[in-house]
N, C-alpha and C. Protein backbone atom coordinates (compact mmCIF):
# COMPACT_ATOMS: atom_id res chain seq x y z
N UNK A 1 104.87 90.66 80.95
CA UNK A 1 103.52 91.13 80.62
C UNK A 1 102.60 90.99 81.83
N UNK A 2 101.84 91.93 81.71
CA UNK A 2 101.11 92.01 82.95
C UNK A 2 99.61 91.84 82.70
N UNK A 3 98.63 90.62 83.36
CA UNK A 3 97.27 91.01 82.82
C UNK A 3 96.32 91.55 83.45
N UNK A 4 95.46 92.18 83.06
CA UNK A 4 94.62 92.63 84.11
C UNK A 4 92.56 92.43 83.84
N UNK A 5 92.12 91.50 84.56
CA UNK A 5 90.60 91.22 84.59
C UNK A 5 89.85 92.48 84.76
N UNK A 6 89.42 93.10 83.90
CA UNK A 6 88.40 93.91 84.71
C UNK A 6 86.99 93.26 84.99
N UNK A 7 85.96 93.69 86.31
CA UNK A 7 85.47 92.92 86.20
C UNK A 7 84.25 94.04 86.92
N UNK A 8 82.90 94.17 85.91
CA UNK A 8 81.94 94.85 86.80
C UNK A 8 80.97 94.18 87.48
N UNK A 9 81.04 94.78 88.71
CA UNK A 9 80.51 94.25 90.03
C UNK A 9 78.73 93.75 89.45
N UNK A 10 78.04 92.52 89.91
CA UNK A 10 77.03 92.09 89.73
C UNK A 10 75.66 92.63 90.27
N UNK A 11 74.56 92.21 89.56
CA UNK A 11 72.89 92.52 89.42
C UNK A 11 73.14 93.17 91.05
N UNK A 12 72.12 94.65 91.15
CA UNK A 12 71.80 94.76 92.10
C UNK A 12 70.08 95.43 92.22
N UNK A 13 69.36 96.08 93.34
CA UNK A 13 68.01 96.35 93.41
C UNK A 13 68.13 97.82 92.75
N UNK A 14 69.15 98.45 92.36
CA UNK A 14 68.78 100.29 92.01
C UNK A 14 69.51 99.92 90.80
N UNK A 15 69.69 98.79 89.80
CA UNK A 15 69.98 98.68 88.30
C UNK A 15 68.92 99.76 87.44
N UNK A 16 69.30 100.57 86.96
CA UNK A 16 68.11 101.36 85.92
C UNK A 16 67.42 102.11 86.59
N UNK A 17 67.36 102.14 88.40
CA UNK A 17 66.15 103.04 88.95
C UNK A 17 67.27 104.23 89.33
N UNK A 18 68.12 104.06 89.60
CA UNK A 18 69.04 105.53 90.50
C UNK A 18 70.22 105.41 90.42
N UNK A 19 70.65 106.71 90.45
CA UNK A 19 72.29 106.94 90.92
C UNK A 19 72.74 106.42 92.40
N UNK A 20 73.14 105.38 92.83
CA UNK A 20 73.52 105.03 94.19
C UNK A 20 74.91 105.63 94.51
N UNK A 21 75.67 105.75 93.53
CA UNK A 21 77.02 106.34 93.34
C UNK A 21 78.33 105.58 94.68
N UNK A 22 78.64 106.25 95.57
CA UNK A 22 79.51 105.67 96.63
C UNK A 22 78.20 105.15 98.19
N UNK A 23 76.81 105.22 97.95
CA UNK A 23 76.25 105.26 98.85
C UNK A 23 76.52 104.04 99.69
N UNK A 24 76.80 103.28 100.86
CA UNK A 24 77.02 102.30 101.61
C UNK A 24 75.52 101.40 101.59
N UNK A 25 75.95 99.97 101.56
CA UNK A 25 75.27 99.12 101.98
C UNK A 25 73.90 98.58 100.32
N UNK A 26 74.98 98.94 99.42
CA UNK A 26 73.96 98.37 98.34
C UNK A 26 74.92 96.59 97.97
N UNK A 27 73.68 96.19 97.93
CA UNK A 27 74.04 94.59 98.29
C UNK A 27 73.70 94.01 97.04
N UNK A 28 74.52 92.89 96.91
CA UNK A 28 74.32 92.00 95.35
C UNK A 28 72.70 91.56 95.83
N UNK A 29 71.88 91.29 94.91
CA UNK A 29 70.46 90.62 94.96
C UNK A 29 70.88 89.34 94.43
N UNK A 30 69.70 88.33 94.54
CA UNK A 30 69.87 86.52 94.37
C UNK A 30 70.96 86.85 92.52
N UNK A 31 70.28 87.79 91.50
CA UNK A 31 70.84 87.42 90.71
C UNK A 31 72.21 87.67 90.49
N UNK A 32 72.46 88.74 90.75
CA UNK A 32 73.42 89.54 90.91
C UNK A 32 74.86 88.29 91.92
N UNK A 33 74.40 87.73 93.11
CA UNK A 33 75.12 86.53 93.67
C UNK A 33 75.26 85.47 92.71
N UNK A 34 74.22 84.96 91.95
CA UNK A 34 74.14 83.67 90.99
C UNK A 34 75.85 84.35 89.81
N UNK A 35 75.52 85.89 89.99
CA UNK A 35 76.52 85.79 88.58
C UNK A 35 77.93 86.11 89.15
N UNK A 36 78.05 86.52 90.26
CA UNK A 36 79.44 86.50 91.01
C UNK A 36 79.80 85.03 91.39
N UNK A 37 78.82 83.48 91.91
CA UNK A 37 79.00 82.53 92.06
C UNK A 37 79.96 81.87 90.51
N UNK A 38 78.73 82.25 89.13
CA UNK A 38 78.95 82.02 87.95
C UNK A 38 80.69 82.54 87.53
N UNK A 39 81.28 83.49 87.94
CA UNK A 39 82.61 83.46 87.85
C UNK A 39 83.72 82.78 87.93
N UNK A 40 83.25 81.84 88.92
CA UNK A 40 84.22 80.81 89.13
C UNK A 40 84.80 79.60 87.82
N UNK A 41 83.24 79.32 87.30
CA UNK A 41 83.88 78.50 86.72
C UNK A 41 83.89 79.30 84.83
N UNK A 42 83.70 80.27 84.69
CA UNK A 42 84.57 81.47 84.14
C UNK A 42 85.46 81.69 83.90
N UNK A 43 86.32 81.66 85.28
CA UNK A 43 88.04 82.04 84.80
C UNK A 43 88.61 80.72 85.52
N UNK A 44 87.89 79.44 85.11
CA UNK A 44 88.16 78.43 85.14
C UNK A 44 89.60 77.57 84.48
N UNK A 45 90.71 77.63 85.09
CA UNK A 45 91.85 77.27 84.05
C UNK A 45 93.03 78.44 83.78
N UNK A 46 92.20 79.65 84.41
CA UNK A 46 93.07 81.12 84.10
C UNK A 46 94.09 80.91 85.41
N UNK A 47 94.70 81.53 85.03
CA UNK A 47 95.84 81.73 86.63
C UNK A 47 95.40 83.23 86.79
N UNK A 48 95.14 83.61 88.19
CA UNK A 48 94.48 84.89 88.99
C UNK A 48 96.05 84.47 90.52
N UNK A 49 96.40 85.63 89.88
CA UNK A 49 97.40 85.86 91.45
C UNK A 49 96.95 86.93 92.51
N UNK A 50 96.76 87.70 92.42
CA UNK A 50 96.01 88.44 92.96
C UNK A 50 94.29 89.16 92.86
N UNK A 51 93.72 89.42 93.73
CA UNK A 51 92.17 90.04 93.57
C UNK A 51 92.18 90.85 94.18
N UNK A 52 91.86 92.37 93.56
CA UNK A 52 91.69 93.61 94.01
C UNK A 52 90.26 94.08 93.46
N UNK A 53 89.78 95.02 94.81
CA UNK A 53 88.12 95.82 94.54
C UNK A 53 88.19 96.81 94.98
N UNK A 54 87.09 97.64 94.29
CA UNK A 54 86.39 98.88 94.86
C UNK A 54 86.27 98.43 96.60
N UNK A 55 85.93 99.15 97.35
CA UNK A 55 85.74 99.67 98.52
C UNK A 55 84.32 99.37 98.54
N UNK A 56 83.37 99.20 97.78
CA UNK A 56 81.68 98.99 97.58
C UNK A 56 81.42 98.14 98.02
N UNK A 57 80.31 97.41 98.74
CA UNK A 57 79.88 95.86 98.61
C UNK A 57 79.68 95.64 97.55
N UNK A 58 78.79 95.99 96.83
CA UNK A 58 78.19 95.24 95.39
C UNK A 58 79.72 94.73 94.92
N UNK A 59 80.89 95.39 95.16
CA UNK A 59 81.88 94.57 94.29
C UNK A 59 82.86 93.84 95.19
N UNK A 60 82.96 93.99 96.29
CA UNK A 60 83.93 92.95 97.47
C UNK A 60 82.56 91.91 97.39
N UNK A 61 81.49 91.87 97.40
CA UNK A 61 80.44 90.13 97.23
C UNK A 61 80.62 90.09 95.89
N UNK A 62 80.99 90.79 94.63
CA UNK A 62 80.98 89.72 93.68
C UNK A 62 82.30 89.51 93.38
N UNK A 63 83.46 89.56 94.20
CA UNK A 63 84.80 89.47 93.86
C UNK A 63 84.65 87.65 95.10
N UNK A 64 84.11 87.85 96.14
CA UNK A 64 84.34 86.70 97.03
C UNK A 64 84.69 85.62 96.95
N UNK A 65 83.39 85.00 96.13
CA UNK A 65 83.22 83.27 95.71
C UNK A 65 84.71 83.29 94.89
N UNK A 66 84.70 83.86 94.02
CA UNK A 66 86.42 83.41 93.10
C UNK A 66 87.30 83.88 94.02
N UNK A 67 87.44 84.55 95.26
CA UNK A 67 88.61 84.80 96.08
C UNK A 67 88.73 83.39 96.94
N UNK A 68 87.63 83.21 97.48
CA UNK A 68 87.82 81.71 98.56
C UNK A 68 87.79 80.67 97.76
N UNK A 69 87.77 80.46 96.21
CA UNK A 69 87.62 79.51 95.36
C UNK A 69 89.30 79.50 95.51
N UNK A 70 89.72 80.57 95.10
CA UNK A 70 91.05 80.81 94.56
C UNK A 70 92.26 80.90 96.18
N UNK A 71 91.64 80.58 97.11
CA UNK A 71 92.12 81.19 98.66
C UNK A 71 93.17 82.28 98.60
N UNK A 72 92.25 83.87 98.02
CA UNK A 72 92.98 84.68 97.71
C UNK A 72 92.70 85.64 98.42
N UNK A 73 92.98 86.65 99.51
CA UNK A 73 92.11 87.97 99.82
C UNK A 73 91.49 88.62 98.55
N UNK A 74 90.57 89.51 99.39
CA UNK A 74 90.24 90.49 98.44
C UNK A 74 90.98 91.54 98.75
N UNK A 75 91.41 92.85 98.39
CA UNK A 75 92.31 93.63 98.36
C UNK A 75 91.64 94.90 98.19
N UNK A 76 90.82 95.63 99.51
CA UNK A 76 90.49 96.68 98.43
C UNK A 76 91.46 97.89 98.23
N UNK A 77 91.26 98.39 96.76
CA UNK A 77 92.23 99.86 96.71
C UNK A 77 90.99 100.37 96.01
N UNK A 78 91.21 102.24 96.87
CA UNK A 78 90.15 102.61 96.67
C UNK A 78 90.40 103.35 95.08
N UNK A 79 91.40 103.14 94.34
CA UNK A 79 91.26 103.63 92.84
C UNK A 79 90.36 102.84 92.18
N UNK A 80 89.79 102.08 92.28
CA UNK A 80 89.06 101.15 91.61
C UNK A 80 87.61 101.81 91.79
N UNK A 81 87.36 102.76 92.84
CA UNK A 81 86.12 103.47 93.39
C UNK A 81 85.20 103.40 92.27
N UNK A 82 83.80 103.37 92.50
CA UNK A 82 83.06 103.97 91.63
C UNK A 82 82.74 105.73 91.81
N UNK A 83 82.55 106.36 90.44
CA UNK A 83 82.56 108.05 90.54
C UNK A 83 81.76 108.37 91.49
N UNK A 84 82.88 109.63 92.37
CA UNK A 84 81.86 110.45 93.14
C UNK A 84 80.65 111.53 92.58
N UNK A 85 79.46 110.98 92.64
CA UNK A 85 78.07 111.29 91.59
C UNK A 85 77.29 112.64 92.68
N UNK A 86 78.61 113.14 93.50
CA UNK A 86 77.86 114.60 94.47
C UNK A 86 76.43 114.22 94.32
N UNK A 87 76.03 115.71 94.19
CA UNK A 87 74.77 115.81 94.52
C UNK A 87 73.54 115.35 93.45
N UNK A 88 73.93 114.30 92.88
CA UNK A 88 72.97 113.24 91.86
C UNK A 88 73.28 111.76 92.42
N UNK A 89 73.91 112.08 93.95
CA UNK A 89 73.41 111.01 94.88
C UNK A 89 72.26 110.20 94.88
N UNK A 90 71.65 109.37 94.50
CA UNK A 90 70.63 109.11 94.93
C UNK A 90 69.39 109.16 94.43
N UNK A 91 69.43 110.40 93.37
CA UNK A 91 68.68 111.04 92.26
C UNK A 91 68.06 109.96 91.55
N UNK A 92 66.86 109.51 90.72
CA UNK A 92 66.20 108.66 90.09
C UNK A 92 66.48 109.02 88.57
N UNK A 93 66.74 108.13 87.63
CA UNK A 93 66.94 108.25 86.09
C UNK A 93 66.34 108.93 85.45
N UNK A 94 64.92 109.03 85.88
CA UNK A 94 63.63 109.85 85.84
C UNK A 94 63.34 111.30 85.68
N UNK A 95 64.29 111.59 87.23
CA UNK A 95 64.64 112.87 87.20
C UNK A 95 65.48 113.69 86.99
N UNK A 96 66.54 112.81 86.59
CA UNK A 96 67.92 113.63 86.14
C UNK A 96 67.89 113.60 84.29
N UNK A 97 67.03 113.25 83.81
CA UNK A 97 66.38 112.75 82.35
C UNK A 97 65.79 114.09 82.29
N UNK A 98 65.68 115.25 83.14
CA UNK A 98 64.81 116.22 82.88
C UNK A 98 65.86 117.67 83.83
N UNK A 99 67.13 117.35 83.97
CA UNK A 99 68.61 117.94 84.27
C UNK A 99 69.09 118.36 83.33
N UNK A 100 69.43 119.74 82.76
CA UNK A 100 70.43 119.76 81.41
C UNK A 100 71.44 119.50 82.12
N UNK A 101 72.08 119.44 83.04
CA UNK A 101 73.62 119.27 82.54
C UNK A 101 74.12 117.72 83.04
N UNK A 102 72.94 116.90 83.15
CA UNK A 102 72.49 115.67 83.35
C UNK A 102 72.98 114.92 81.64
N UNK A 103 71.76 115.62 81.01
CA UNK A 103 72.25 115.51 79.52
C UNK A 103 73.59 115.65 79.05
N UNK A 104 74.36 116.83 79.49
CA UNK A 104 75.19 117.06 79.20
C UNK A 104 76.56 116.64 79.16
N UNK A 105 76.70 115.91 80.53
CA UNK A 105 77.22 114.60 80.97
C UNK A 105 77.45 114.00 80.66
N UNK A 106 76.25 113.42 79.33
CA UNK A 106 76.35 112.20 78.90
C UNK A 106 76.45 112.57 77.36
N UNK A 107 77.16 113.74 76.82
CA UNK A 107 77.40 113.98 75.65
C UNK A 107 78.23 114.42 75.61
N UNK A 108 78.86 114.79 76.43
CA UNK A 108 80.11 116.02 76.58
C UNK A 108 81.18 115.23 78.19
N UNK A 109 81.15 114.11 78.54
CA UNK A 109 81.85 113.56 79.61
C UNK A 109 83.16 113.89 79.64
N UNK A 110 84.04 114.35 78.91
CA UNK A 110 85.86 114.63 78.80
C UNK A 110 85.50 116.10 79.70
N UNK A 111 84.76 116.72 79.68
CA UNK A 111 84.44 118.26 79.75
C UNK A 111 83.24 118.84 80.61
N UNK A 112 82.37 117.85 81.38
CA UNK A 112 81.30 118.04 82.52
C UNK A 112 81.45 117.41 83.66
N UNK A 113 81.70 118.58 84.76
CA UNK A 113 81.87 117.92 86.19
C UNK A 113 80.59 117.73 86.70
N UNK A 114 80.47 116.67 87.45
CA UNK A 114 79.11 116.48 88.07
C UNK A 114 79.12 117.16 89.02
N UNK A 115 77.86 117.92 89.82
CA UNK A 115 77.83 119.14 90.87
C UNK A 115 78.14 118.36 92.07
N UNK A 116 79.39 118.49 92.63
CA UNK A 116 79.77 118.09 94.10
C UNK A 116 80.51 116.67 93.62
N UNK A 117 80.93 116.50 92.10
CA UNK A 117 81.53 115.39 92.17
C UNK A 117 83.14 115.17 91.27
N UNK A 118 83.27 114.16 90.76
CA UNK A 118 84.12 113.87 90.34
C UNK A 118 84.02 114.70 88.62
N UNK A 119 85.07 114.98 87.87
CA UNK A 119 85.27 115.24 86.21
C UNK A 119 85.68 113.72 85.80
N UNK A 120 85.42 113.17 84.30
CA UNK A 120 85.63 112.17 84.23
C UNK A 120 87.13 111.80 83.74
N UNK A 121 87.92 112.77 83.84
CA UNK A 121 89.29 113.00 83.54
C UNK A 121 89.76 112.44 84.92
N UNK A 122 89.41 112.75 86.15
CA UNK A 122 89.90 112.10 86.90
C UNK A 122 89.65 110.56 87.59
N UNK A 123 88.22 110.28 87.41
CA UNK A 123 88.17 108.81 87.40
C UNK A 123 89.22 108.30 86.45
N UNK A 124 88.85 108.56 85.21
CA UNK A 124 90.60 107.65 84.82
C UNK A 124 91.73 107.94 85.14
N UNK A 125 92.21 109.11 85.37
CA UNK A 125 93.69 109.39 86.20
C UNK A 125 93.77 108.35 87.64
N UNK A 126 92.73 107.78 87.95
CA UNK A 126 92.99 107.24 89.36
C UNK A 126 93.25 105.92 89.09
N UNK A 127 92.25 105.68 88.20
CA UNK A 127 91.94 104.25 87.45
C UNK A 127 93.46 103.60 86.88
N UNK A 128 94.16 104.47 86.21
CA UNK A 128 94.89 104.31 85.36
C UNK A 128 96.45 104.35 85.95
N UNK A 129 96.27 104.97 87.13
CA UNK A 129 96.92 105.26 88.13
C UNK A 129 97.24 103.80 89.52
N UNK A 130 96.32 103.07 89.36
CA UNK A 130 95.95 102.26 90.10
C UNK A 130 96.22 101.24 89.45
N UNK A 131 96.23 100.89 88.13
CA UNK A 131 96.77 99.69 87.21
C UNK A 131 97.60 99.99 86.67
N UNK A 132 98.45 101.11 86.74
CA UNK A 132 100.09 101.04 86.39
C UNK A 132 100.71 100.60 88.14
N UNK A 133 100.42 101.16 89.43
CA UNK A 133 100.87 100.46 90.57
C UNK A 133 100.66 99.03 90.56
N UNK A 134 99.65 98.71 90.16
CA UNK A 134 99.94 96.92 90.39
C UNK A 134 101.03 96.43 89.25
N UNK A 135 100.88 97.05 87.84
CA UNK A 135 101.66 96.32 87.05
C UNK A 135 103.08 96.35 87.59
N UNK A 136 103.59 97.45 88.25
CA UNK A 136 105.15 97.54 88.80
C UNK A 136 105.04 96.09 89.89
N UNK A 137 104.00 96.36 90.69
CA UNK A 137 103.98 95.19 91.62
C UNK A 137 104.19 93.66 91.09
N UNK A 138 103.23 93.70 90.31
CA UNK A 138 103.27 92.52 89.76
C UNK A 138 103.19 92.29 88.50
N UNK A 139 104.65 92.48 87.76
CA UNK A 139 105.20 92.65 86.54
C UNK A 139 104.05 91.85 85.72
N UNK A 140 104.22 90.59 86.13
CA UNK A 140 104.90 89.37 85.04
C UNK A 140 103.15 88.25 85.34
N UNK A 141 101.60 89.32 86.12
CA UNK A 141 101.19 88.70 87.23
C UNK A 141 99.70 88.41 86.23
N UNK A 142 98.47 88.06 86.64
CA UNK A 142 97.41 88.00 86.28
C UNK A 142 96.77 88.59 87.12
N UNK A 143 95.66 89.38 87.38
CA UNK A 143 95.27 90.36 88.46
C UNK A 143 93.59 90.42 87.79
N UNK A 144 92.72 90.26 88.86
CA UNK A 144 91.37 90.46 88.98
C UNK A 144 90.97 92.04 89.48
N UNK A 145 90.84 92.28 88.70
CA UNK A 145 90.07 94.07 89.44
C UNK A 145 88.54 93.92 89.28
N UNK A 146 88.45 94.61 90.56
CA UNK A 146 86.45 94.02 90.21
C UNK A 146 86.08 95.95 90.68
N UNK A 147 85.85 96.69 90.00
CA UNK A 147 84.92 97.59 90.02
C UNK A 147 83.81 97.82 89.82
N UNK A 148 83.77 99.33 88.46
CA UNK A 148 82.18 99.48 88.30
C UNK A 148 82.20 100.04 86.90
N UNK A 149 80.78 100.51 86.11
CA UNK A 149 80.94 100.07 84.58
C UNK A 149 81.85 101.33 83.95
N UNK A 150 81.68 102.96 84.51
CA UNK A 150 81.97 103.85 84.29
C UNK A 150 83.59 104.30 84.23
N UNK A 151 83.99 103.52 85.61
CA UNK A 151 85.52 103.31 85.87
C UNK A 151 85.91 102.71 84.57
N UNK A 152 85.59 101.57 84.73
CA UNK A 152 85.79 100.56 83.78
C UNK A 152 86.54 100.91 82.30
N UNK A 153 85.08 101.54 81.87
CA UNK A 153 85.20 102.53 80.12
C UNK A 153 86.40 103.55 80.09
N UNK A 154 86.69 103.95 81.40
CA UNK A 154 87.68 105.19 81.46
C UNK A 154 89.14 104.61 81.45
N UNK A 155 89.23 103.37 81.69
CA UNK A 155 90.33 102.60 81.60
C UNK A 155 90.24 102.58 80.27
N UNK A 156 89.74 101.64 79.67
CA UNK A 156 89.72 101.17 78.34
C UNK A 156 89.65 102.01 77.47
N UNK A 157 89.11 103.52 77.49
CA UNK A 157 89.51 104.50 76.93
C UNK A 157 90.77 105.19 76.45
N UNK A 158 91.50 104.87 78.13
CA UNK A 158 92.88 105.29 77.88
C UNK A 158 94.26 104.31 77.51
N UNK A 159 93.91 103.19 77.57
CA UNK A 159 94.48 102.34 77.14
C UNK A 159 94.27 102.03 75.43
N UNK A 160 93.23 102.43 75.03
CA UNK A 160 93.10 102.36 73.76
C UNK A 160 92.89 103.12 72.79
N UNK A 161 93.15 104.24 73.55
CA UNK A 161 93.43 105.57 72.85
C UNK A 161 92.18 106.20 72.44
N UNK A 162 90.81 105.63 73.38
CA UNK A 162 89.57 106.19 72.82
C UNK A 162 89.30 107.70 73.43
N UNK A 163 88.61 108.60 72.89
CA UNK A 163 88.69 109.81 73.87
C UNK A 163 87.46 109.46 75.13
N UNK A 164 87.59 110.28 76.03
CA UNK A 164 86.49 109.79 77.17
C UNK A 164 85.23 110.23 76.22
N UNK A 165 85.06 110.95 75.43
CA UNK A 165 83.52 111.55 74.92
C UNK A 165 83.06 110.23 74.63
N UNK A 166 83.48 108.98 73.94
CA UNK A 166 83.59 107.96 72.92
C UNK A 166 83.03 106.81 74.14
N UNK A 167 82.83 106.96 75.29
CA UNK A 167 83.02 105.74 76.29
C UNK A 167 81.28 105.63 76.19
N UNK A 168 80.17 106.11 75.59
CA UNK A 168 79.00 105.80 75.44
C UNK A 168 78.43 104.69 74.52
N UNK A 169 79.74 104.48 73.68
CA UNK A 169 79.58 103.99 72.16
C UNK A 169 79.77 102.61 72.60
N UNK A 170 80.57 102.30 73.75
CA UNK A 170 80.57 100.55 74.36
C UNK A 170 80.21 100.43 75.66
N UNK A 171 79.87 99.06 75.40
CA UNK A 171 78.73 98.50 76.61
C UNK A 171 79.91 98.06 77.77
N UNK A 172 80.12 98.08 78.87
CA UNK A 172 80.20 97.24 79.93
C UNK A 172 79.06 96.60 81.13
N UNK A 173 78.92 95.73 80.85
CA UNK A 173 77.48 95.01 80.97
C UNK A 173 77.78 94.28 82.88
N UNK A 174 76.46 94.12 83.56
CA UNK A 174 76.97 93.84 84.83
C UNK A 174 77.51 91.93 84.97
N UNK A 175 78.65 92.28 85.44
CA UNK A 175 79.32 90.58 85.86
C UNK A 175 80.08 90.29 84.62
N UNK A 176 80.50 91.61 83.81
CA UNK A 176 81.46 91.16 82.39
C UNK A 176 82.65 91.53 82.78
N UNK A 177 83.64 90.58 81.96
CA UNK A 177 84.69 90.79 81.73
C UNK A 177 85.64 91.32 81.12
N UNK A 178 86.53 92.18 80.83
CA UNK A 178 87.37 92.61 79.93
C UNK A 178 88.87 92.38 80.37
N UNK A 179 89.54 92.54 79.36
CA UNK A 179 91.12 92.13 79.27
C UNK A 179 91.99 92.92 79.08
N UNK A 180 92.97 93.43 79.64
CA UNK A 180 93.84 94.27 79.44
C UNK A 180 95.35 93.50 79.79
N UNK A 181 95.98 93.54 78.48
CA UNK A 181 97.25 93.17 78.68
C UNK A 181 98.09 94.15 78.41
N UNK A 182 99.60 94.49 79.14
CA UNK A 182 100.51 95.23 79.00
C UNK A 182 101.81 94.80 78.86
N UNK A 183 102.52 95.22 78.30
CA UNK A 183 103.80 94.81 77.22
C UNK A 183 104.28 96.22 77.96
N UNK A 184 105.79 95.59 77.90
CA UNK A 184 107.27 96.71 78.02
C UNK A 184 106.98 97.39 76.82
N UNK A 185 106.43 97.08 75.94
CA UNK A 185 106.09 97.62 74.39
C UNK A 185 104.97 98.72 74.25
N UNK A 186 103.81 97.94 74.98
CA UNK A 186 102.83 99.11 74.60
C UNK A 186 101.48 97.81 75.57
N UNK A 187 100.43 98.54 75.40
CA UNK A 187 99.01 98.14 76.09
C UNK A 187 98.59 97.15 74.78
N UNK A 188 97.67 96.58 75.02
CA UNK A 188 96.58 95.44 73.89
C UNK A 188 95.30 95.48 74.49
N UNK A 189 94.55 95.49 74.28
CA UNK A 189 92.83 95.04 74.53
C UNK A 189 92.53 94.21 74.03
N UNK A 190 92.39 92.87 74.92
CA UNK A 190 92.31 91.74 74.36
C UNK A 190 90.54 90.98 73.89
N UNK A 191 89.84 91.65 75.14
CA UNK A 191 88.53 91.47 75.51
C UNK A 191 87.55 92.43 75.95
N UNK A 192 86.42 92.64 75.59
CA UNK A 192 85.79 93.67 76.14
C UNK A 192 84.52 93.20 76.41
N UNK A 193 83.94 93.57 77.86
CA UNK A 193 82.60 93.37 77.86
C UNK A 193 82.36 91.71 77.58
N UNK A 194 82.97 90.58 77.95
CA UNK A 194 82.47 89.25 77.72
C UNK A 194 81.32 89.34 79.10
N UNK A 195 81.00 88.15 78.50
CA UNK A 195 79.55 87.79 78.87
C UNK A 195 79.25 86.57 79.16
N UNK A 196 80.06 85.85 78.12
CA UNK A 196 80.19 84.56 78.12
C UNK A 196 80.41 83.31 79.20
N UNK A 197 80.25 82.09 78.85
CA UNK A 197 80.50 81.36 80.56
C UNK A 197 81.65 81.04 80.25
N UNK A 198 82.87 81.11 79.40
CA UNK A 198 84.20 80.66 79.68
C UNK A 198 85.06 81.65 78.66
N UNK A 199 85.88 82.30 80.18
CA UNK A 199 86.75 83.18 79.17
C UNK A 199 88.13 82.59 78.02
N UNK A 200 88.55 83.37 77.30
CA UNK A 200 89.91 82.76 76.88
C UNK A 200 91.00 82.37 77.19
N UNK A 201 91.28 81.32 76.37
CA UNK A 201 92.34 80.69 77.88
C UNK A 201 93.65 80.89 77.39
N UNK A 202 94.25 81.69 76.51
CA UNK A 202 95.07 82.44 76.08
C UNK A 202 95.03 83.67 75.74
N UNK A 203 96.24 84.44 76.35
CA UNK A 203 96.62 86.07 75.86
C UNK A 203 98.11 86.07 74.59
């Protein structure tokens, strides 16, 4: 059995104001650090063999403190990416709130490409793609993935047989955890979205 942490990257300064999407150099803020520090004693007792991230800062600084806690690299693979958000780069909530196919996006996601970007069929093909390679790697392993919230849902979608339209209906909250275990048998969802200061110490 293979487990896998998902883990979305912590508090930053464009939470709720903008699409930052793949933009370089967005940095954890004091809180956003307090809750990547707060991880540690989190998966306090868990066995973590490996730690893999997005390519982002916001998620190689909140993967860190539990990597040098754990004296583990960080690993980035870029399937873990957060969506390429083209030309709503940068765009304010504000103004894409007044976008139809902004709206549309967010009602119709299995079936709306963003202009200059990713379909959300393929964030999870990469996603999903990227945590069946580690599970071959590391059958039998415990594995930290630290991405972002959107990736995230598209996993847990397909692992749980939700359709992507359905990924609005649950929260992945920033610096939470979720659980994904895999069986020669079939997938489990053990955890979603914790929040909590100490995860479970059994799968």
């Amino acid at each position: 059995m293979a487990v896998f942490l998902l883990i979305r990257h912590g508090h930053n300064d464009s939470i709720g104001k903008a699409i930052v999407g793949r933009s370089a150099g967005i940095c954890l803020n004091r809180q956003g650090s307090d809750q990547a520090q707060g991880l540690i004693e989190r998966f306090s007792g868990l066995p973590i063999d490996a730690i893999f991230s997005s390519p982002l800062e916001r998620c190689r600084e909140t993967a860190a403190p539990l990597a040098r806690e754990r004296k583990l690299e960080v690993q980035v693979r870029p399937g873990l990416h957060e969506i390429e958000f083209g030309e709503w780069t940068g765009e304010t909530f504000g103004h894409l709130a007044q976008v139809p196919r902004w709206r549309l996006f967010n009602t119709f996601r299995s079936g709306t490409r963003i202009p200059g970007g990713e379909l959300m069929a393929e964030v999870q093909a990469r996603m999903v793609a990227e945590i069946e390679g580690l599970r071959q790697e590391f059958p039998e392993g415990t594995l930290a993935l630290f991405s972002h919230g959107d990736p995230i849902k598209a996993a847990i979608a397909h692992y749980a047989g939700f359709p992507l339209d359905m990924m609005l209906r649950y929260e992945i909250s920033l610096a939470s955890v979720s659980i994904l275990a895999i069986h020669d048998t079939g997938p489990r969802i053990l955890c979603i979205n914790h929040t909590g200061s100490r995860l479970p110490m059994s799968y």
